[in-house]
Protein backbone atom coordinates (compact mmCIF):
# COMPACT_ATOMS: atom_id res chain seq x y z
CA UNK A 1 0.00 0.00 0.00
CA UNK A 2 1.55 3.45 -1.01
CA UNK A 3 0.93 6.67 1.31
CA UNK A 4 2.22 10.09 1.24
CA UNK A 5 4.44 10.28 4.14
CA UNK A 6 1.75 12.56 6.43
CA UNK A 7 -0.50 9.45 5.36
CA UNK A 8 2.58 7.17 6.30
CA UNK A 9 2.64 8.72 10.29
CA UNK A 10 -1.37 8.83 10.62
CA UNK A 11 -1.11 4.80 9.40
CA UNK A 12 1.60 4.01 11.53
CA UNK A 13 0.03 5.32 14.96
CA UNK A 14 -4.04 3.99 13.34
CA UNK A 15 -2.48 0.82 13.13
CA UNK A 16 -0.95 0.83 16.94
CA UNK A 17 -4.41 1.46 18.33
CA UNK A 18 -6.37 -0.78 16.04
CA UNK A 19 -4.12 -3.84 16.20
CA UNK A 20 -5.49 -4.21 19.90
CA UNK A 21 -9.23 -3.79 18.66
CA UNK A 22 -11.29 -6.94 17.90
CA UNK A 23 -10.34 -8.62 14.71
CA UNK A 24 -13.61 -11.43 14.16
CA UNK A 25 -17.45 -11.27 15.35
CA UNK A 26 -20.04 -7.86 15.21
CA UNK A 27 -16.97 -6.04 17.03
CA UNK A 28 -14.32 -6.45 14.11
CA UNK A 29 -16.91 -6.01 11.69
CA UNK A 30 -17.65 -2.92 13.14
CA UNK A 31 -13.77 -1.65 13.22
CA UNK A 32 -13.54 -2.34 9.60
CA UNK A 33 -16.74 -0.79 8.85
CA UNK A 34 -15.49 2.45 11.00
CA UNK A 35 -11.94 2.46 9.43
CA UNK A 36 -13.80 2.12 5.88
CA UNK A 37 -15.39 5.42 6.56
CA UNK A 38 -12.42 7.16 8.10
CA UNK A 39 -10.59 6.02 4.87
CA UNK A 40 -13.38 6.87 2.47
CA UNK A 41 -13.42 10.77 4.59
CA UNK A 42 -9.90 10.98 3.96
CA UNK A 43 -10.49 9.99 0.13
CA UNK A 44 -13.05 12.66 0.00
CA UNK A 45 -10.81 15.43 1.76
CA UNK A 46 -10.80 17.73 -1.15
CA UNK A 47 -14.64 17.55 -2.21
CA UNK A 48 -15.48 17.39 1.29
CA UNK A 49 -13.62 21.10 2.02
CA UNK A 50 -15.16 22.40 -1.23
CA UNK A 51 -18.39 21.29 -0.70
CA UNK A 52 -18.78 22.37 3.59
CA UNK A 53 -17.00 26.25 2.14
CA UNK A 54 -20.14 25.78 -0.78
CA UNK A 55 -22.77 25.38 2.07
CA UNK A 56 -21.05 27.92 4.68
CA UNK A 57 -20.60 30.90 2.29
CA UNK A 58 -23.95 30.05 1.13
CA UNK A 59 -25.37 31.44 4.50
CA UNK A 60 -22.38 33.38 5.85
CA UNK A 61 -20.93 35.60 2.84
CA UNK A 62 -21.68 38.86 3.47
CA UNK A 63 -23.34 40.56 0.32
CA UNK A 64 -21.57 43.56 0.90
CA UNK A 65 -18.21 41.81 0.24
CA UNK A 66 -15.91 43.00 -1.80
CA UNK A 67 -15.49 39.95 -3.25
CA UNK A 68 -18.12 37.63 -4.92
CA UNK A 69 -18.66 34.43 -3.35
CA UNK A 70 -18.03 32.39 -6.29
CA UNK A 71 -14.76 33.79 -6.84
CA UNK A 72 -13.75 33.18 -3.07
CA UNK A 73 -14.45 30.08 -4.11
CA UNK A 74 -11.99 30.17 -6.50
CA UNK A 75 -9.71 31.30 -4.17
CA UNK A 76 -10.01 28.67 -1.60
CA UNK A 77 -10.33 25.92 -3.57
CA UNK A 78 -6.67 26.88 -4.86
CA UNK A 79 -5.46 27.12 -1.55
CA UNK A 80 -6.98 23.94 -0.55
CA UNK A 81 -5.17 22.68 -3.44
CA UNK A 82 -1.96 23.50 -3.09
CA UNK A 83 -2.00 23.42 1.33
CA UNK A 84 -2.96 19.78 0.38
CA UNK A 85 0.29 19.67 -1.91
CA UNK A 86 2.20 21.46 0.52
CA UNK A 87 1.48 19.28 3.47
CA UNK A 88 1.93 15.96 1.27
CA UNK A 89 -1.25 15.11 1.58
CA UNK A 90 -1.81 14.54 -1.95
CA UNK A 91 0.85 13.52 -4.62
CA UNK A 92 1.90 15.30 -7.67
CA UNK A 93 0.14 12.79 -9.33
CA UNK A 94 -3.06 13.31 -8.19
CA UNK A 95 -2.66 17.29 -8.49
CA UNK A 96 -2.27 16.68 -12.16
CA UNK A 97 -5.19 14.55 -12.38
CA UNK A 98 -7.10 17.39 -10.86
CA UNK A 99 -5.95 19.72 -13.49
CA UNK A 100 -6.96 17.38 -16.27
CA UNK A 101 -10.41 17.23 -14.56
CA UNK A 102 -10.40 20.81 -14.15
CA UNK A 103 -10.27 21.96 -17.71
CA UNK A 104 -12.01 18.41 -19.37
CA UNK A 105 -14.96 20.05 -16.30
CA UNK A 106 -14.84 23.82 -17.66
CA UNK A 107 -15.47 22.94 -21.36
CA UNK A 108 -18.44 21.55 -20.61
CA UNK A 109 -19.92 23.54 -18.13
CA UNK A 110 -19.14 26.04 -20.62
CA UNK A 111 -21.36 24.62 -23.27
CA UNK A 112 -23.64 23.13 -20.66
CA UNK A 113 -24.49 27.02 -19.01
CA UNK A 114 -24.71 28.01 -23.12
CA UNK A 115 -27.31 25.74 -23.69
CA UNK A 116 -29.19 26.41 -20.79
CA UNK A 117 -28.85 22.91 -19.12
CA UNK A 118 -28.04 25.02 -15.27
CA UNK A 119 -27.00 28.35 -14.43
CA UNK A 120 -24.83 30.06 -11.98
CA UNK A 121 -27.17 32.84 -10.31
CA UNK A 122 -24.74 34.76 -8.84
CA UNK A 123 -22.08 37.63 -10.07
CA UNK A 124 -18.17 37.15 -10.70
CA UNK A 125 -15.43 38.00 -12.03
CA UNK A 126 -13.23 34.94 -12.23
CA UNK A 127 -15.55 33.34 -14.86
CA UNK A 128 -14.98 32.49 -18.79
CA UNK A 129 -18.74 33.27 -20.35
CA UNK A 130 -21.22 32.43 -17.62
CA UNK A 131 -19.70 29.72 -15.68
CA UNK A 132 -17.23 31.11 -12.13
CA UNK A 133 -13.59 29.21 -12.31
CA UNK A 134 -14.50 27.43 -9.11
CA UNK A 135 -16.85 24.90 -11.62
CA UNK A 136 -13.93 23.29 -12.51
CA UNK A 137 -12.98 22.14 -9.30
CA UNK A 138 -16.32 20.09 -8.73
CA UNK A 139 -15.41 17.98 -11.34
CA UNK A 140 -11.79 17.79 -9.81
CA UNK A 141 -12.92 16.65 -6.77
CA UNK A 142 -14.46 13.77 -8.34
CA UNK A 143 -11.14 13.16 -10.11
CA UNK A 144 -9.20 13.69 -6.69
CA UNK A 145 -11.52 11.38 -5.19
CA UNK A 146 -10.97 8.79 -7.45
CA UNK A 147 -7.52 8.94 -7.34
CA UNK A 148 -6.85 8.88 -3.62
CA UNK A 149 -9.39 6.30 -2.86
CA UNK A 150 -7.36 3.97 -4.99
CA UNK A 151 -4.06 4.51 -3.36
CA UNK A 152 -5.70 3.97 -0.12
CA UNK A 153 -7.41 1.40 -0.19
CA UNK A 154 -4.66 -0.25 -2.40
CA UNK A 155 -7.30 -1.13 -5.44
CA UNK A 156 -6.17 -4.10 -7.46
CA UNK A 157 -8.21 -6.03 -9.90
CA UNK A 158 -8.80 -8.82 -11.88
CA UNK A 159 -10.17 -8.83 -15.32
CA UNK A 160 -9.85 -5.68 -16.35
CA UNK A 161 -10.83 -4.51 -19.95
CA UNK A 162 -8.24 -3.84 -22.24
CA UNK A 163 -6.97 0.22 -21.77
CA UNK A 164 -8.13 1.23 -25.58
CA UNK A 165 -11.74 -0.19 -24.80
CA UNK A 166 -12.20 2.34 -21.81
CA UNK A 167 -10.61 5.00 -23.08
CA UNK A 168 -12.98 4.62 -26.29
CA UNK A 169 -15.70 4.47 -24.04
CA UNK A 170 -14.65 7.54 -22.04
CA UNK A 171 -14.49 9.62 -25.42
CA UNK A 172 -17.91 8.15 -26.86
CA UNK A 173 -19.59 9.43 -23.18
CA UNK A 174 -17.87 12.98 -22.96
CA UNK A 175 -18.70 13.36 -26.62
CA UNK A 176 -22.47 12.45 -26.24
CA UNK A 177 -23.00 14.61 -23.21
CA UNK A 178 -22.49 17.80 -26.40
CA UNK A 179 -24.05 16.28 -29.21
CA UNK A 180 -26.54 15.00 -27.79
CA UNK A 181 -28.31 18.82 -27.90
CA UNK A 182 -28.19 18.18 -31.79
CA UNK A 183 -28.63 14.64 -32.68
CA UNK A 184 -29.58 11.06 -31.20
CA UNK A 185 -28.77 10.56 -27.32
CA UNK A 186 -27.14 7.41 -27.26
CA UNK A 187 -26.63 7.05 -23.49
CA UNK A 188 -28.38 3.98 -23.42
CA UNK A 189 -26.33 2.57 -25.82
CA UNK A 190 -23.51 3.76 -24.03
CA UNK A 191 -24.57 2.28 -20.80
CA UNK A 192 -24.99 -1.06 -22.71
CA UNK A 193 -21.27 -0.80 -23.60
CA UNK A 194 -20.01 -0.04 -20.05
CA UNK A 195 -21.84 -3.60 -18.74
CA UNK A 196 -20.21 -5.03 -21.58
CA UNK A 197 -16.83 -4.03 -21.26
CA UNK A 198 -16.73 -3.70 -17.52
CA UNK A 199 -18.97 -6.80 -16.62
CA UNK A 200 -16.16 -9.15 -15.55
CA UNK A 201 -14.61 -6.44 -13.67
CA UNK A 202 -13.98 -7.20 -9.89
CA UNK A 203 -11.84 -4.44 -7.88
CA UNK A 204 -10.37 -5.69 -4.31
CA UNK A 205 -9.78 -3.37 -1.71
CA UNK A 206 -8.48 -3.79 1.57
CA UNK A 207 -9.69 -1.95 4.57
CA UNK A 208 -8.02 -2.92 7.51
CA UNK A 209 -7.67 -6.44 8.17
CA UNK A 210 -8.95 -7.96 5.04
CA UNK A 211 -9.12 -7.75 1.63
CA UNK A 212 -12.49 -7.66 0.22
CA UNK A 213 -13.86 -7.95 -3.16
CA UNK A 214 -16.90 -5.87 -5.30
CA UNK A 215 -17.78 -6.69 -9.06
CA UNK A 216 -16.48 -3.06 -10.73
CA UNK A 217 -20.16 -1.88 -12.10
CA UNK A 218 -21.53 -2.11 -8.75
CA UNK A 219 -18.93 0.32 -7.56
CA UNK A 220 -19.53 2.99 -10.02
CA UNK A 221 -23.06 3.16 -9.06
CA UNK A 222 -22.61 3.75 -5.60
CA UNK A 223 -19.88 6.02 -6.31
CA UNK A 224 -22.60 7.66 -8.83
CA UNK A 225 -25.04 7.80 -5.89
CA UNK A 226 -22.70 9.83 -3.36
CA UNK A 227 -22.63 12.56 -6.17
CA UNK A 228 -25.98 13.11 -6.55
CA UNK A 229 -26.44 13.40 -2.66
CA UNK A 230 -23.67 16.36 -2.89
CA UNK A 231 -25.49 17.94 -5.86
CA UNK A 232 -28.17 18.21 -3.65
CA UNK A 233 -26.11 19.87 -1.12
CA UNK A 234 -24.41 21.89 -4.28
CA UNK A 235 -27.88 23.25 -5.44
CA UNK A 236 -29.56 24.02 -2.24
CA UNK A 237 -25.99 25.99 -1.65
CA UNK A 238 -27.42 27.80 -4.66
CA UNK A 239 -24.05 27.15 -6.09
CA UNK A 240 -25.61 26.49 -9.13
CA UNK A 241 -29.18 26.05 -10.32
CA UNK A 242 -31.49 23.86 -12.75
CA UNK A 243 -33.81 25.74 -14.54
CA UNK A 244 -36.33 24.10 -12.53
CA UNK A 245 -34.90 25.12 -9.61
CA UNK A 246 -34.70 28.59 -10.09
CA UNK A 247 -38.53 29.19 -8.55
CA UNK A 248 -37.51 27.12 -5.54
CA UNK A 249 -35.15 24.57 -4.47
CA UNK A 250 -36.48 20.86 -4.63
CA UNK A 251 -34.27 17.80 -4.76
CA UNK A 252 -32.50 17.10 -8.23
CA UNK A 253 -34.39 14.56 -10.12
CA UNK A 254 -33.26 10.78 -9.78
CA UNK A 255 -32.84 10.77 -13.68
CA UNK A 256 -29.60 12.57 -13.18
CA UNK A 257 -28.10 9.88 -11.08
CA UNK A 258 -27.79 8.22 -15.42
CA UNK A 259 -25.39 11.28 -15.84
CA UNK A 260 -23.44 11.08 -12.87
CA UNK A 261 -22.79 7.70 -13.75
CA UNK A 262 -21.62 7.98 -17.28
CA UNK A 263 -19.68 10.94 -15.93
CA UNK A 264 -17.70 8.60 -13.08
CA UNK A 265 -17.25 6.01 -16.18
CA UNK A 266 -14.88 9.40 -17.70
CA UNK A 267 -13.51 10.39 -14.25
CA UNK A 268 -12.31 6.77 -13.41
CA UNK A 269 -10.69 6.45 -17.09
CA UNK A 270 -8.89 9.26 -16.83
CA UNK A 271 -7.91 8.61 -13.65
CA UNK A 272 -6.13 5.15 -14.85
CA UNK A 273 -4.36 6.96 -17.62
CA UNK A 274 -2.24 8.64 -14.61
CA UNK A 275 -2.75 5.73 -12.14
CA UNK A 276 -2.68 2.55 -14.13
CA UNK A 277 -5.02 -0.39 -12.77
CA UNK A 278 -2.80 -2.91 -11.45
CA UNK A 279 -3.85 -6.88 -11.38
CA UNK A 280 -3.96 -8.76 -7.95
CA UNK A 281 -1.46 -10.53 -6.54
CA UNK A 282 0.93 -8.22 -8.20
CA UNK A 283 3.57 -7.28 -5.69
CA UNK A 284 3.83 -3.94 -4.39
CA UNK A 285 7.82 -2.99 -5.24
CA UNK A 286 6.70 -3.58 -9.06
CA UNK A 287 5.21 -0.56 -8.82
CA UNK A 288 6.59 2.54 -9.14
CA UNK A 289 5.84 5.19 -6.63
CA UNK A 290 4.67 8.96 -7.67
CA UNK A 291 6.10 11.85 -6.74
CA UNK A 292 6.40 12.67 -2.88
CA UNK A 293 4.89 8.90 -1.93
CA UNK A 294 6.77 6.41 -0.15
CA UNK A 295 4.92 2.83 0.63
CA UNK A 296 3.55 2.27 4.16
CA UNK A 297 5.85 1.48 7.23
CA UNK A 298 3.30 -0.30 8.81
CA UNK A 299 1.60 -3.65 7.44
CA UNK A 300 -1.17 -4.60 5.88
């Protein structure tokens, strides 16, 4: 398993407490289920920041600020970025990943706002057309997310597609989600093709004690899930609006949990073109570490 060396220290003193904790039985189920949401937290640390300074400026920013929520927003989230660089907890890996996320994000928010899928109701300056800089950075906390969770809970997997099939995929989905406004939505087509390709796909993770196992699909779905739930939080922020929303705030539709999910399929690919999916059982000095990472003292 491969930690940054904060993540190194945290592991090493985690691991002196939990080694004395129940390992079988309701009681070491329950310390793996607790240490697979302090890991998943931890995976989350950079959507989770964005997202709570989303909801607290939402109620909290002064409107006689000199400067515009969304572009504090801006501000903070590149601050988060690079304190999380700074105090190595993040690689230079997954910063890049964010920046690929950040800009593949902005394009399409940019054609999104211009074809009046959602809008941004409030003023800015930091904006290109009608979409605030700080849009980018949802979709890289997706990509951060992705990344991290992978390194921590040491993913490995076993039958995964070939590389040129995902990446094919990927293009066909970020594609659709424009021309779709003009011609034939193929999603369903394209959701065909991800069970296809991906439906002998298991990833195993370990949590603590154990290694456990979850067929691929099944993973992007709940991952899928978890980002509606924070677009709920995101438009009842008012960080951005539906058009239905725009009388009122009521819960974003269930439909969209099709887009999130075709969405993730793009995230994860692009995520394995910087971290490359490795097979089980392969051993962990085959791998070489990113930038700033050095493997766990501690074992698994």
């Amino acid at each position: 398993m491969q930690f940054t060396s904060v993540e190194s220290w945290i592991d090493d003193r985690a691991h002196a407490v939990l080694r004395h904790l129940p390992a079988s039985g309701i009681a070491g189920a329950l310390v793996e289920f607790v240490v697979f949401g302090l890991k998943q937290g931890w995976a989350c640390l950079f959507g989770g920041l964005l997202l709570a300074l989303m909801l607290l400026s939402s109620r909290l920013w002064p409107t006689t600020a000199p400067l515009a929520r969304y572009d504090f927003l801006v501000v903070a989230a590149v601050l988060i970025q690079f304190g999380m660089l700074g105090l190595r907890l993040e690689t230079l890996d997954e910063a890049k990943v964010i920046l690929i996320f950040h800009i593949v994000g902005t394009a399409m928010e940019i054609f999104k706002t211009g074809a009046g899928s959602w809008i941004y109701p409030e003023a800015s300056l930091l904006r290109i057309g009608g979409v605030p800089l700080f849009s980018g950075f949802m979709y890289a906390a997706v990509g951060s997310y992705l990344a991290r969770v992978g390194r921590i809970f040491d993913f490995r997997f076993t039958r995964y597609p070939p590389l040129w099939t995902t990446v094919a995929l990927a293009a066909a989905i970020y594609a659709n989600f424009f021309t779709h406004h003009f011609v034939w939505d193929v999603r369903l087509l394209l959701f065909a093709a991800a069970a296809l390709i991906y439906a002998r796909t298991v990833v195993h993770y370990r949590v603590f004690r154990f290694r456990l196992r979850m067929p691929l699909l099944v993973g992007f779905g709940l991952v899928a899930l978890f980002i509606w739930f924070a677009e709920n939080i995101g438009t009842w922020s008012s960080a951005w609006l539906y058009p239905s929303q725009e009388d009122g705030w009521h819960p974003v539709g269930l439909e969209k949990l099709g887009a999130w999910y075709l969405l993730m399929l793009i995230s994860f690919v692009l995520v394995t073109l910087v971290h490359r999916p490795r097979p089980l059982g392969e051993p962990i000095d085959t791998v070489p570490l990113p930038t700033n990472v050095r493997p766990a003292s501690s074992p698994d």
